[in-house]
N, C-alpha and C. Protein backbone atom coordinates (compact mmCIF):
# COMPACT_ATOMS: atom_id res chain seq x y z
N UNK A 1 -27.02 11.00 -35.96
CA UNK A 1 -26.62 11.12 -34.56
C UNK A 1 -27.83 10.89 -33.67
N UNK A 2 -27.64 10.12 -32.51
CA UNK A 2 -28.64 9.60 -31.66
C UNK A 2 -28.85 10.90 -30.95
N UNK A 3 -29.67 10.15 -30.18
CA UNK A 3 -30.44 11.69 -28.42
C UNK A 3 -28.71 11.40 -27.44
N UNK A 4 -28.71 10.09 -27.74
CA UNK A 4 -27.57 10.12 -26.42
C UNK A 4 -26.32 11.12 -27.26
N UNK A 5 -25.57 10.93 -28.39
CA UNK A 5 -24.65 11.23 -28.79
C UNK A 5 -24.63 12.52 -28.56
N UNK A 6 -26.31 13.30 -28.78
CA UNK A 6 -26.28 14.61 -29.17
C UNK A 6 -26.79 15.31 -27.89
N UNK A 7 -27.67 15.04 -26.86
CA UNK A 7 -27.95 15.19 -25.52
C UNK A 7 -26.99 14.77 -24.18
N UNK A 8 -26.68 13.79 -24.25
CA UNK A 8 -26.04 12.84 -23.08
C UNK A 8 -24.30 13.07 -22.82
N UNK A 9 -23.94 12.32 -24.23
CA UNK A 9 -22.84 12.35 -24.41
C UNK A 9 -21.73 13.83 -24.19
N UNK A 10 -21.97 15.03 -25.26
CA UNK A 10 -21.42 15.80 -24.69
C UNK A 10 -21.35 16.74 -22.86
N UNK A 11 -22.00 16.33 -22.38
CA UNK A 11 -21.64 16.87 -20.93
C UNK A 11 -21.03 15.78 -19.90
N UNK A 12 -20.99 14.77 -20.49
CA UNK A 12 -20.68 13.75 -20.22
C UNK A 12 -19.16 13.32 -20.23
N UNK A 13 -18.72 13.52 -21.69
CA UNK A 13 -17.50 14.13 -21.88
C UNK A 13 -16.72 15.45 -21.50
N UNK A 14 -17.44 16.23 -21.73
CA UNK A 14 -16.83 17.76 -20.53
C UNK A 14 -16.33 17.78 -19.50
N UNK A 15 -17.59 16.17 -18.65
CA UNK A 15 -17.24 16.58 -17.07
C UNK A 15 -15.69 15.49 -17.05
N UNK A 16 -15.87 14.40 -17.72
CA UNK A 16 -14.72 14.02 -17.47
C UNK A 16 -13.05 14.15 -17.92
N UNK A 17 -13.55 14.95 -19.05
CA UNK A 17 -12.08 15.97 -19.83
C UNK A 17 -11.41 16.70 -18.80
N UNK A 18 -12.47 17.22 -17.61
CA UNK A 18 -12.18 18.18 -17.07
C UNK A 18 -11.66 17.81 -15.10
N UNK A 19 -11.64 16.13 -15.61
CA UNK A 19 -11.09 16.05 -13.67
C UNK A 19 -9.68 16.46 -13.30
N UNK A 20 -9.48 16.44 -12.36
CA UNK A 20 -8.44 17.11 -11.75
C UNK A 20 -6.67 16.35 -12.25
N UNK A 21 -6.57 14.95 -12.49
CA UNK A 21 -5.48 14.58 -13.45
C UNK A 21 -5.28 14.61 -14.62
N UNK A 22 -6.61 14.54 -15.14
CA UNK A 22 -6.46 15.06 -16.44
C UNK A 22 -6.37 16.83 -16.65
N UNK A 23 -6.79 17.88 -16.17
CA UNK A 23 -6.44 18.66 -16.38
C UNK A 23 -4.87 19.23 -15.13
N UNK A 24 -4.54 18.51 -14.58
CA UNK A 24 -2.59 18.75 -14.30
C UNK A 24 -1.79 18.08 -15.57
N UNK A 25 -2.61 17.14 -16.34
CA UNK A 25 -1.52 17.05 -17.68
C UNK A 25 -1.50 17.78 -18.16
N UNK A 26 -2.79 18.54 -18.70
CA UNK A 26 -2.54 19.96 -20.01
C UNK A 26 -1.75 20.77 -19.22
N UNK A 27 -1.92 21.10 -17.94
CA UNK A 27 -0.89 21.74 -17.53
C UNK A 27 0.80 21.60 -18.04
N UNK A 28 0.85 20.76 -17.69
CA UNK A 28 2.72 19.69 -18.45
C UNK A 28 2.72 20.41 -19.88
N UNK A 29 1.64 20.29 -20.59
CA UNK A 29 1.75 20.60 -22.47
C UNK A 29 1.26 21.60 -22.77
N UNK A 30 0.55 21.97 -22.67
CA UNK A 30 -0.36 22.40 -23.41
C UNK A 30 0.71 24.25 -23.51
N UNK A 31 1.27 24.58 -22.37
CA UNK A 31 2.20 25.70 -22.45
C UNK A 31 3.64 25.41 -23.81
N UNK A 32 3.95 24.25 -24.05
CA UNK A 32 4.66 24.18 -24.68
C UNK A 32 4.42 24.85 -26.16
N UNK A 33 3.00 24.75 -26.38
CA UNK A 33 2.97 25.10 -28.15
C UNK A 33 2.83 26.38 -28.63
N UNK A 34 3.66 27.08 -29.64
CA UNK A 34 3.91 28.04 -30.43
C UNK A 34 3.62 28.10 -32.07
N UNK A 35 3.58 29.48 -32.30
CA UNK A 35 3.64 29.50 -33.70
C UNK A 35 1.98 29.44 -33.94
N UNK A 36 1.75 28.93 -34.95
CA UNK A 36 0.35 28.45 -35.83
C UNK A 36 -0.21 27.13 -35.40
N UNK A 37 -0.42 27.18 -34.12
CA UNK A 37 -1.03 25.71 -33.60
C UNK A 37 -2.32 25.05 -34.14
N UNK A 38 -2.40 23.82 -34.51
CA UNK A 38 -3.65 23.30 -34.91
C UNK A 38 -3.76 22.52 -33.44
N UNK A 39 -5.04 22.56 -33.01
CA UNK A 39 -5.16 21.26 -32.08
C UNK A 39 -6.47 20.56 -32.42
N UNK A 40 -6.15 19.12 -32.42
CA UNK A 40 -6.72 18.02 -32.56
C UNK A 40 -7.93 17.56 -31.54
N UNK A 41 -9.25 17.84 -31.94
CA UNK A 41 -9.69 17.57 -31.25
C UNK A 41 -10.36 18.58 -30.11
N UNK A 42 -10.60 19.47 -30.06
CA UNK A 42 -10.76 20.65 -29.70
C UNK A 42 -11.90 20.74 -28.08
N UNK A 43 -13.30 20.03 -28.63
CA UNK A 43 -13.78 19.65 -27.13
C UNK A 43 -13.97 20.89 -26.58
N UNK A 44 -14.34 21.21 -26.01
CA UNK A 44 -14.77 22.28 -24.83
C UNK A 44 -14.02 23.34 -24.50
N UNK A 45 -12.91 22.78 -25.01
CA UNK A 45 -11.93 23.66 -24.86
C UNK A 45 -11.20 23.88 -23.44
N UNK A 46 -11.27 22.75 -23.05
CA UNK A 46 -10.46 22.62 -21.69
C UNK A 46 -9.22 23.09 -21.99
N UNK A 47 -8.16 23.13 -22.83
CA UNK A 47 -6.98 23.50 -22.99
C UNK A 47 -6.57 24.91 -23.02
N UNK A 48 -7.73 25.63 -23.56
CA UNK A 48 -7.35 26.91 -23.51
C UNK A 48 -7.09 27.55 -22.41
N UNK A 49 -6.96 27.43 -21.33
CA UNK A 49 -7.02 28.23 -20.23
C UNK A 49 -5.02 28.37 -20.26
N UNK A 50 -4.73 27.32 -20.98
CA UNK A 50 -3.05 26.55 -20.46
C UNK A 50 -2.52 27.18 -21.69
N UNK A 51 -2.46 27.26 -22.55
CA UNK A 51 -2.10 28.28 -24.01
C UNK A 51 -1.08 29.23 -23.50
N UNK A 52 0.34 29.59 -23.75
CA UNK A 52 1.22 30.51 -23.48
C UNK A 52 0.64 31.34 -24.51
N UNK A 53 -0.23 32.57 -24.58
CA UNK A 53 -0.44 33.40 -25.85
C UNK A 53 0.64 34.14 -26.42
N UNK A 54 1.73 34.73 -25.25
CA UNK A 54 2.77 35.50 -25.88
C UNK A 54 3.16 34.45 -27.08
N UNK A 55 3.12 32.96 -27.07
CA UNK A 55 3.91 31.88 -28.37
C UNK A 55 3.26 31.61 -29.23
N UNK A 56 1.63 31.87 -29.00
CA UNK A 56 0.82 31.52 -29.89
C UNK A 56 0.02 32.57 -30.66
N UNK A 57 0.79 32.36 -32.35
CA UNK A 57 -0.05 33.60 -33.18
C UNK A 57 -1.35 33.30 -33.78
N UNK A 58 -1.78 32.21 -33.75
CA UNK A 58 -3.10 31.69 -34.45
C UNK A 58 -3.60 30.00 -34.06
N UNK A 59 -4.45 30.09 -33.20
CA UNK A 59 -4.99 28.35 -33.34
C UNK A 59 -6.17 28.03 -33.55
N UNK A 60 -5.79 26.89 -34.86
CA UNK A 60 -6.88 26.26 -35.54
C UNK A 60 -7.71 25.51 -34.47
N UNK A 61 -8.74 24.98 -33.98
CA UNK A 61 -9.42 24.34 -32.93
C UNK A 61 -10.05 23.58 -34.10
N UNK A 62 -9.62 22.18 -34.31
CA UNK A 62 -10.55 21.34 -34.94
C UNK A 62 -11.10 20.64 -34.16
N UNK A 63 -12.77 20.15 -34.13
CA UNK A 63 -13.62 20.08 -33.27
C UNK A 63 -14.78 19.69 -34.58
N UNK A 64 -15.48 18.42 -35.08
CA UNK A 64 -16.32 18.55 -35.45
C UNK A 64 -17.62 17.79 -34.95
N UNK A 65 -17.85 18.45 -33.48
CA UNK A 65 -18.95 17.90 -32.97
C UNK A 65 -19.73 19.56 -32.94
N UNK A 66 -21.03 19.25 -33.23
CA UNK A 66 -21.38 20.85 -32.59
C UNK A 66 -21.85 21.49 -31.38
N UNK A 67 -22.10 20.19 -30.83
CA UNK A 67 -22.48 20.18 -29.67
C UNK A 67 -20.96 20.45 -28.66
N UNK A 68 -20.13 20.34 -28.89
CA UNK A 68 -18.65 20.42 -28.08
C UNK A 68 -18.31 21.83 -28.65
N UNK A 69 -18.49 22.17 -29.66
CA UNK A 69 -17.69 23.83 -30.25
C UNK A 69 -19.36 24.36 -29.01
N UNK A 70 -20.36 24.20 -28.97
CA UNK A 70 -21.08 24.98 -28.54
C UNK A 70 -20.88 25.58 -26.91
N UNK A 71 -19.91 24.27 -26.18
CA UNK A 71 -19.94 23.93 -24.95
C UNK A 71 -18.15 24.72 -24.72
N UNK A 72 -17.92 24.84 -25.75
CA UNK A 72 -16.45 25.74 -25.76
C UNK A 72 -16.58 27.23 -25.79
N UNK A 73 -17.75 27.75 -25.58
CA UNK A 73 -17.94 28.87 -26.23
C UNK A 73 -17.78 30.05 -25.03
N UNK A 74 -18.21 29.63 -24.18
CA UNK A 74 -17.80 30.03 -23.04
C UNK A 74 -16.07 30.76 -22.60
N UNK A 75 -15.14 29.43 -23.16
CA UNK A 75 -13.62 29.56 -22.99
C UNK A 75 -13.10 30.09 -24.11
N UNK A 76 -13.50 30.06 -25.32
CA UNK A 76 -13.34 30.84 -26.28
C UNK A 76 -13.49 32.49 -25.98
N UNK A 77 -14.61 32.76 -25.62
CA UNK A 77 -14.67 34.05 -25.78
C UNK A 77 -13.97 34.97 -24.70
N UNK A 78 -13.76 34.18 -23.64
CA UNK A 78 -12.86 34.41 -22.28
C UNK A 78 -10.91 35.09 -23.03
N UNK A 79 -11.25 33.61 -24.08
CA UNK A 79 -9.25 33.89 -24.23
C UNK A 79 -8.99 34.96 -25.11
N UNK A 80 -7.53 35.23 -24.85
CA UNK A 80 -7.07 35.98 -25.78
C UNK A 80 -6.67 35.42 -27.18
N UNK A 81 -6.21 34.01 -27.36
CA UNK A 81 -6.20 34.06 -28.40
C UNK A 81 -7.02 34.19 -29.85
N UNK A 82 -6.05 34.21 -31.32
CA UNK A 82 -6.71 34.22 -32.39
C UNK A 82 -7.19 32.88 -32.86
N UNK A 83 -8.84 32.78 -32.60
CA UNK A 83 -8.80 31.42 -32.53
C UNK A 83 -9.61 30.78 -33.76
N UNK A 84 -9.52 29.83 -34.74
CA UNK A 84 -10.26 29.42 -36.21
C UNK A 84 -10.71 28.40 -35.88
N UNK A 85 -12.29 28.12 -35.72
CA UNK A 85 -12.61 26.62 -35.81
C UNK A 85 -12.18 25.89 -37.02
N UNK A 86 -12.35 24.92 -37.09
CA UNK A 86 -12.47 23.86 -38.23
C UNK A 86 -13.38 22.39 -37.71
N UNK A 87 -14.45 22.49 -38.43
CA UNK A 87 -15.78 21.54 -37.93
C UNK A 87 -15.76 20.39 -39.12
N UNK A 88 -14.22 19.29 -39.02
CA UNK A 88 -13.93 18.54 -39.72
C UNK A 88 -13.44 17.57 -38.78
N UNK A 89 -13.48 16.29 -39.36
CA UNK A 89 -12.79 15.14 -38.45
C UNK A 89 -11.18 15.33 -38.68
N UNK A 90 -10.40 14.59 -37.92
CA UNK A 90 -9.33 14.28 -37.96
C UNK A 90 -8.46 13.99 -39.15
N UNK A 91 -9.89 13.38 -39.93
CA UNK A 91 -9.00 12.30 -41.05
C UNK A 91 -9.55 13.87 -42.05
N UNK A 92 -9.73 14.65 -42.03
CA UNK A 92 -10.29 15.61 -43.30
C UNK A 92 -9.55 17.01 -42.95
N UNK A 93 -8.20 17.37 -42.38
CA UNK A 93 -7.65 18.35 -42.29
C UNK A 93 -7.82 19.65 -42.85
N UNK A 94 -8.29 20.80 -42.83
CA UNK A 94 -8.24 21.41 -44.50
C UNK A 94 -7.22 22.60 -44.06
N UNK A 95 -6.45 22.07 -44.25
CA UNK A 95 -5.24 23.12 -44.16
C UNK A 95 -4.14 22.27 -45.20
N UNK A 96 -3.24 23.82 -45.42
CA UNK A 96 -2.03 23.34 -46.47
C UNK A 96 -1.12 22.37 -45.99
N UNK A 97 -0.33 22.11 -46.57
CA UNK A 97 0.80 21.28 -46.20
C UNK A 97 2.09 22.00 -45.75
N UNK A 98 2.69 21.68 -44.43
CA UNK A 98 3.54 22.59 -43.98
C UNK A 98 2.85 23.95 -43.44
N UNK A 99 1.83 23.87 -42.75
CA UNK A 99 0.73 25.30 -42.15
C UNK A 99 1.54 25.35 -41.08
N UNK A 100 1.55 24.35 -40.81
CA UNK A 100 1.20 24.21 -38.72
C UNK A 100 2.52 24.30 -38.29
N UNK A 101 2.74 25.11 -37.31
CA UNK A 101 4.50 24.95 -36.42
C UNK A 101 3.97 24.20 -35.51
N UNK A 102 2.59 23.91 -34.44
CA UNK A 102 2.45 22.96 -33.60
C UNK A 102 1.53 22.00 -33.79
N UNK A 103 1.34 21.29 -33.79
CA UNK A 103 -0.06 20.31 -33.62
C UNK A 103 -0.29 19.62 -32.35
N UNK A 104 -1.25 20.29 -31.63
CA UNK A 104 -1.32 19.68 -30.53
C UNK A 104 -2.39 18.47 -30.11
N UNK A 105 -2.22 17.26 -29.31
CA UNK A 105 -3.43 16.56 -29.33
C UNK A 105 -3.22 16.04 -28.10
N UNK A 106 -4.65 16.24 -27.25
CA UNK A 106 -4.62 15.71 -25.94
C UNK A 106 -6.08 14.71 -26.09
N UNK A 107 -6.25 13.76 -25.51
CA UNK A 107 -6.96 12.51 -25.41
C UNK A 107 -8.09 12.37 -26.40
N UNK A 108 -7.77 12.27 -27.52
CA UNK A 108 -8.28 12.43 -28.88
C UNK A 108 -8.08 11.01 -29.91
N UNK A 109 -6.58 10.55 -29.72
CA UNK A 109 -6.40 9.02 -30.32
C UNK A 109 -7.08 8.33 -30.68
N UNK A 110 -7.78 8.30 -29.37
CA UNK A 110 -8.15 7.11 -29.00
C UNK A 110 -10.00 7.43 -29.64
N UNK A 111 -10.05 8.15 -30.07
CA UNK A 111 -11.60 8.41 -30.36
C UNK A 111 -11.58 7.97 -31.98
N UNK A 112 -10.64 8.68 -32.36
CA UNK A 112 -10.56 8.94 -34.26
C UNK A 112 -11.06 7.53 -34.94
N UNK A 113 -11.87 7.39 -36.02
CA UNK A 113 -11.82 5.84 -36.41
C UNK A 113 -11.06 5.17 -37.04
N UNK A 114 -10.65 6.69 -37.85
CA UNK A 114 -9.26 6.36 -38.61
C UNK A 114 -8.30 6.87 -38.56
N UNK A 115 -7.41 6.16 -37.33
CA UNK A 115 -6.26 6.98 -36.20
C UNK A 115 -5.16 7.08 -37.54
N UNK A 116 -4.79 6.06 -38.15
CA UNK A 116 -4.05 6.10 -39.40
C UNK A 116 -3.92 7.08 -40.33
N UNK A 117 -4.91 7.77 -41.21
CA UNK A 117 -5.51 8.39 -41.63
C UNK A 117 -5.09 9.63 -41.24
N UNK A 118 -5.32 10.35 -39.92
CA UNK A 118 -5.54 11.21 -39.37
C UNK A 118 -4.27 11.95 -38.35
N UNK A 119 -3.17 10.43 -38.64
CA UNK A 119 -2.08 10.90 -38.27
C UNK A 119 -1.14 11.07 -39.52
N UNK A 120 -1.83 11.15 -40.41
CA UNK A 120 -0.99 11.06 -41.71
C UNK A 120 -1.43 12.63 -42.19
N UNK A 121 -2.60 13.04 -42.13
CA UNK A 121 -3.34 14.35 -42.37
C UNK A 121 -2.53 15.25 -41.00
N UNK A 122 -2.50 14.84 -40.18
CA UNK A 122 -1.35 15.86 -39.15
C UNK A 122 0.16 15.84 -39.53
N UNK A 123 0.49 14.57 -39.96
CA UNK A 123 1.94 14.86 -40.76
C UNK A 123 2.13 15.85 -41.76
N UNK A 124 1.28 15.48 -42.33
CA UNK A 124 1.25 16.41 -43.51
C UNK A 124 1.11 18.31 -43.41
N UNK A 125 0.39 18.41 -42.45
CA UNK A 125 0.52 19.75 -42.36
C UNK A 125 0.93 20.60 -41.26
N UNK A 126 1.69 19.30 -40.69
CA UNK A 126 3.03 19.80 -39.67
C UNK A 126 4.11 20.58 -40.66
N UNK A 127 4.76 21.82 -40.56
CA UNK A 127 6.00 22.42 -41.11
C UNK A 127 7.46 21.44 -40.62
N UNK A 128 7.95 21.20 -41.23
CA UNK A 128 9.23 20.52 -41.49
C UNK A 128 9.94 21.57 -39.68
N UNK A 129 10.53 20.52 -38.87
CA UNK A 129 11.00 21.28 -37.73
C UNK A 129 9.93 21.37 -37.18
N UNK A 130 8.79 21.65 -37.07
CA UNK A 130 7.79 21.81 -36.34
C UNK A 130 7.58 20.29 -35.24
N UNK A 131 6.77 20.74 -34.23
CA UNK A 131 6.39 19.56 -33.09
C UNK A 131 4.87 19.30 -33.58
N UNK A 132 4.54 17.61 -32.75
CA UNK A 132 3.62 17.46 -32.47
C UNK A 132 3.62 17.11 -31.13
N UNK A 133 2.64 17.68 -29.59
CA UNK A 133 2.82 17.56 -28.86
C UNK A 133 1.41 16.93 -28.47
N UNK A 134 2.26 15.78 -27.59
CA UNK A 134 0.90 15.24 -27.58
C UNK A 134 0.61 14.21 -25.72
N UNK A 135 -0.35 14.15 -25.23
CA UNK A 135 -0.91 13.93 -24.28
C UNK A 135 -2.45 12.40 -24.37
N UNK A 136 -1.98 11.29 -23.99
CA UNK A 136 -2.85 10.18 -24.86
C UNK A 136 -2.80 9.45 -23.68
N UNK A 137 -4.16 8.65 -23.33
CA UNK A 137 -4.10 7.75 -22.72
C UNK A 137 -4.34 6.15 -23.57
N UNK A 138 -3.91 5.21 -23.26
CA UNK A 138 -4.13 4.36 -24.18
C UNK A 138 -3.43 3.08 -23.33
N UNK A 139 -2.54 2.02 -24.15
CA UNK A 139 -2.53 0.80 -23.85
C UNK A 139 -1.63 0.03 -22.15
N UNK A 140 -1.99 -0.28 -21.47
CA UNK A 140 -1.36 0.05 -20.47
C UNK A 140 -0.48 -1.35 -20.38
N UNK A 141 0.63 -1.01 -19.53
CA UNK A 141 1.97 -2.05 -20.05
C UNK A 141 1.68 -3.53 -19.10
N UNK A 142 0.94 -3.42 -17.95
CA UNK A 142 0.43 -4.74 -17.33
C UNK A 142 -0.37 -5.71 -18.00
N UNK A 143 -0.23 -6.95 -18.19
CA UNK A 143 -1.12 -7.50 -18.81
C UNK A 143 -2.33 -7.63 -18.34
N UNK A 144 -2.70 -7.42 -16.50
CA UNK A 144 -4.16 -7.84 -16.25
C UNK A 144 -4.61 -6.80 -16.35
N UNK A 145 -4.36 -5.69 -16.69
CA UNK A 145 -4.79 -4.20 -17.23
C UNK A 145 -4.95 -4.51 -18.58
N UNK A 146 -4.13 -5.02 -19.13
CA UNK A 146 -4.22 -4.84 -20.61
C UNK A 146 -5.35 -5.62 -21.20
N UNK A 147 -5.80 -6.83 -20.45
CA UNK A 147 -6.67 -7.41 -20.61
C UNK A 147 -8.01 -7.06 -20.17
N UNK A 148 -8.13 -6.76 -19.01
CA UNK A 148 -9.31 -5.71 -18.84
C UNK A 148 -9.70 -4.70 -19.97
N UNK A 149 -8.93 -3.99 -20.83
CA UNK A 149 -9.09 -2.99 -21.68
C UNK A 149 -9.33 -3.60 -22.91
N UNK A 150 -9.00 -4.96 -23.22
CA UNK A 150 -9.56 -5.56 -24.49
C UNK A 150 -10.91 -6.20 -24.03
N UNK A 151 -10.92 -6.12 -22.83
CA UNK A 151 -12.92 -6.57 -22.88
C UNK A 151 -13.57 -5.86 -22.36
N UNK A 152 -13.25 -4.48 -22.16
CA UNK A 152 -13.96 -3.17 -21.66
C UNK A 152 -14.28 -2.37 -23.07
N UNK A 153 -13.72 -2.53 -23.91
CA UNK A 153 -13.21 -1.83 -25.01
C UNK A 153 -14.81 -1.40 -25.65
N UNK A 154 -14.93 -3.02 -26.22
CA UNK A 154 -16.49 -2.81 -26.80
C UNK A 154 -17.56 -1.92 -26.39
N UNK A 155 -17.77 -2.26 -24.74
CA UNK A 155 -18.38 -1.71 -24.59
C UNK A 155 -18.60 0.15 -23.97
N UNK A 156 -16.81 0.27 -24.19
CA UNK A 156 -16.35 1.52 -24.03
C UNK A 156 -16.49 2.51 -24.98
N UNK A 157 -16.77 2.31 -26.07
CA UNK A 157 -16.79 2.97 -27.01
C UNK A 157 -18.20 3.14 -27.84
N UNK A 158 -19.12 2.31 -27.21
CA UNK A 158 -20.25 2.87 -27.25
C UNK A 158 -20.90 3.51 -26.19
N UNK A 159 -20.62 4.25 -25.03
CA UNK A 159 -20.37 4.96 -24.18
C UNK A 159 -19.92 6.39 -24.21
N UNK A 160 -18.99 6.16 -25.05
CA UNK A 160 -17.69 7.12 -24.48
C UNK A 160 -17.10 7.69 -26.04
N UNK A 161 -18.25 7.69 -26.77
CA UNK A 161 -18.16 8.45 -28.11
C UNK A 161 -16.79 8.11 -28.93
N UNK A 162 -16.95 6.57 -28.73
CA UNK A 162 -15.14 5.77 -29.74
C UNK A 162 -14.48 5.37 -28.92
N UNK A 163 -13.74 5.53 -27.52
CA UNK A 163 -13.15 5.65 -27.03
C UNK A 163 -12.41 4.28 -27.51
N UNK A 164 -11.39 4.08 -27.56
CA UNK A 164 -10.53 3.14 -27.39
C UNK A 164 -9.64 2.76 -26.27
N UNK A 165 -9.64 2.50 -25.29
CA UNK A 165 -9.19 2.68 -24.27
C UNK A 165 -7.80 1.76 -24.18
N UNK A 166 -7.40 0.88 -24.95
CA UNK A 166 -6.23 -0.04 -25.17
C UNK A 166 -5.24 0.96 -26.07
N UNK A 167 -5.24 1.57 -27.18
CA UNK A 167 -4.63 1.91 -28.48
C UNK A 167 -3.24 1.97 -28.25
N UNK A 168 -2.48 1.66 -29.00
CA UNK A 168 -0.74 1.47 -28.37
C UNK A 168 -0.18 2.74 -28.99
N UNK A 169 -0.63 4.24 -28.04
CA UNK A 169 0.08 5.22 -28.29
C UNK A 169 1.47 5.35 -29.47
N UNK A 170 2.31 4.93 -28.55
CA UNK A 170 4.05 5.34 -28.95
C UNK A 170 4.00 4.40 -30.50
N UNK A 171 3.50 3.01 -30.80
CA UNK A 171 3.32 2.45 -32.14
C UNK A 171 2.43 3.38 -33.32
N UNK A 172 1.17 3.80 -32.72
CA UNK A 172 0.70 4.96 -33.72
C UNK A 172 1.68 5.69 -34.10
N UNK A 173 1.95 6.77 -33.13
CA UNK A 173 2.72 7.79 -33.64
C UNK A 173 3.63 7.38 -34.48
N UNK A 174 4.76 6.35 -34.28
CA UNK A 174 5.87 5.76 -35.35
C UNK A 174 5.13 5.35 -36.70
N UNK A 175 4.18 4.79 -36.25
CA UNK A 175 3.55 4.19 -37.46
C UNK A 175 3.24 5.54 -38.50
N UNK A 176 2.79 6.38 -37.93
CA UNK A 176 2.13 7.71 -38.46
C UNK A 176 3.25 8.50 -38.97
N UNK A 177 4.25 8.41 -39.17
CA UNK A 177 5.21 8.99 -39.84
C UNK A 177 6.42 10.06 -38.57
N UNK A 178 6.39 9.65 -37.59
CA UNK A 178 6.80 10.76 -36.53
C UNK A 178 7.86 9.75 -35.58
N UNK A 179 8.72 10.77 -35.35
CA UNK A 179 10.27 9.95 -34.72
C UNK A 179 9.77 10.72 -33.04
N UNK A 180 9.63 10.08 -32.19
CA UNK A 180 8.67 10.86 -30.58
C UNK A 180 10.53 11.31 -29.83
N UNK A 181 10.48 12.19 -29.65
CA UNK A 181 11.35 13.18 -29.07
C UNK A 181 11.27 12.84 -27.80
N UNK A 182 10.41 12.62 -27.21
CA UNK A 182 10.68 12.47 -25.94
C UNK A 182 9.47 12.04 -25.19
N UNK A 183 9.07 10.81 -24.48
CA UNK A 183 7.99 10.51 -23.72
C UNK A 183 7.94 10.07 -22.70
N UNK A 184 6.97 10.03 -21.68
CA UNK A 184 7.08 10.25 -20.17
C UNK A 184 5.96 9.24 -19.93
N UNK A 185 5.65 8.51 -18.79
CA UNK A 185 4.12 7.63 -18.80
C UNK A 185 4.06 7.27 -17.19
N UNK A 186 3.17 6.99 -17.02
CA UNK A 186 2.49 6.85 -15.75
C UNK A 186 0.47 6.38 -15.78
N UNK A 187 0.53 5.69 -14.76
CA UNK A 187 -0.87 5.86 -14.51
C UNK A 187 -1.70 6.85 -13.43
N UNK A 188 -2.26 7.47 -13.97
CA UNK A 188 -3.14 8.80 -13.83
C UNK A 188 -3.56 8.56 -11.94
N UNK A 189 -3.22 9.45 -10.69
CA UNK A 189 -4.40 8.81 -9.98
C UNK A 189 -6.04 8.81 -9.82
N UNK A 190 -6.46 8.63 -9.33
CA UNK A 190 -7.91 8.63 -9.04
C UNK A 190 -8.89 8.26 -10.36
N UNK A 191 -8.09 7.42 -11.40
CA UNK A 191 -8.63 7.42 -12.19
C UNK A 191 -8.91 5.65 -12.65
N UNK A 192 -10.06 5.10 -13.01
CA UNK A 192 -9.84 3.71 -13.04
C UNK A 192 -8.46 3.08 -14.10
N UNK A 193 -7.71 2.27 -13.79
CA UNK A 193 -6.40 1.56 -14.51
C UNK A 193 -6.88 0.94 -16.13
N UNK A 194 -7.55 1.27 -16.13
CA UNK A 194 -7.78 0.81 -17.17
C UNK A 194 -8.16 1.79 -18.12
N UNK A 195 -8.49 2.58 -17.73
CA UNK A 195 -8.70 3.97 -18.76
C UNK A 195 -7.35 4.78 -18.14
N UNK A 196 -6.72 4.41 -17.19
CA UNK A 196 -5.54 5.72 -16.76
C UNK A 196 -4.16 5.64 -17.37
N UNK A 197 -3.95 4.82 -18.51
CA UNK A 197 -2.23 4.56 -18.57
C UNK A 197 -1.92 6.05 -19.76
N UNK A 198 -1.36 7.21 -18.77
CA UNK A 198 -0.86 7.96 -19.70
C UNK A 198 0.60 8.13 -20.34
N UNK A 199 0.31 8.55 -21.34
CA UNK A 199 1.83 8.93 -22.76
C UNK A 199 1.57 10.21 -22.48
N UNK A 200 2.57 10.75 -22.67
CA UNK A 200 2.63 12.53 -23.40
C UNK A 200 4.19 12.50 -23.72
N UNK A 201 4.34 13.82 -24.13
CA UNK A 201 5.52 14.07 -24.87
C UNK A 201 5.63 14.70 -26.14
N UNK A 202 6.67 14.62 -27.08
CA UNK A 202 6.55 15.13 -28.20
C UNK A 202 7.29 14.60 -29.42
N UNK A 203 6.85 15.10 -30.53
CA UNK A 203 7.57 13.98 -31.53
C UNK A 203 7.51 15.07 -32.69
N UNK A 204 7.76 14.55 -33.50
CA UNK A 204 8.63 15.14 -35.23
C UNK A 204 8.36 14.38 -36.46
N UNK A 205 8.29 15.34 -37.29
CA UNK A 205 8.16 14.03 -39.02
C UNK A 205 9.59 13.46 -38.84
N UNK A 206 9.35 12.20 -39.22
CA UNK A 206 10.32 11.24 -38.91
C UNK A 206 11.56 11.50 -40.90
């Protein structure tokens, strides 16, 4: 890991996890999840503030940057919930199969290297009936947007710790084993069009 990845990058990411449209989406989700929540991607922990605790008996926070669990520590110790790191990538789950009643993932997709992988490791230890609820920005449906985002891309993701800023949300998820229950989209305001085309919603093992 570089000075930037390990200096730069995380506050960098914080401040922008944390602008004002992106945090009115977790608002929309992030109340929805119950049970034994894993969430994907964990970060600073912007989400916790939005957590219904009366629904939630245990959440896993996977997060394997240390510099981001360090910068969460703050909102961690604030919440009420019962909360378990896990300092593993996406694609390396370590939980059973059938653990999780929620899996939650907010703007995380688009980072993973192996989005495939990692939606197959969340299938897997989604409980049968259980949700995955999820919040993604990714491929946006205009083409002179869409094209902007295939030549921003490169250099977006050495920036922006992976970012993928194109990824065709609603095709992952299907691809990933999950039938989407229900999804909603828009572009974000105040946010540039090319990083703003949001998905959320929720979906199921297919």
């Amino acid at each position: 890991m570089g000075l930037y990845d390990r200096y730069l990058l995380p506050p960098l990411l914080s401040m922008a996890m944390s602008a004002k449209p992106i945090t009115y989406q977790r608002k929309k989700v992030v109340p929805k999840a119950q049970g034994r929540v894993l969430e994907i991607g964990f970060g600073a922990g912007h989400n916790l503030p939005f957590y219904d605790s009366s629904k939630v008996s245990h959440l896993w926070a996977l997060e394997p940057s240390r510099e981001m669990r360090a910068r969460a520590d703050e909102r961690v110790k604030a919440s009420p919930l019962d909360i378990e790191f896990l300092d593993l990538p996406g694609e390396q789950i370590p939980l059973q199969d059938n653990e999780a009643d929620t899996i939650l993932i907010t703007y995380t997709l688009c980072t993973i290297p192996d989005v495939m992988k990692a939606l197959g490791e969340m299938r897997r230890v989604l409980k049968p009936g259980g949700q995955m609820i999820y919040c993604e920005h990714g491929e946006a449906p205009d083409a002179d947007v869409k094209r902007w985002q295939e030549r921003i891309t490169p250099i977006w993701k050495a920036i922006g710790g992976g970012c993928h800023v194109g990824r065709p949300i609603p095709k992952l998820i299907l691809d990933g084993g999950f039938k989407i229950e229900a999804m909603e989209t828009m572009y974000l305001p105040s946010t540039p069009r090319f990083a703003g085309f949001n998905y959320w919603g929720t979906a199921v093992k297919a």
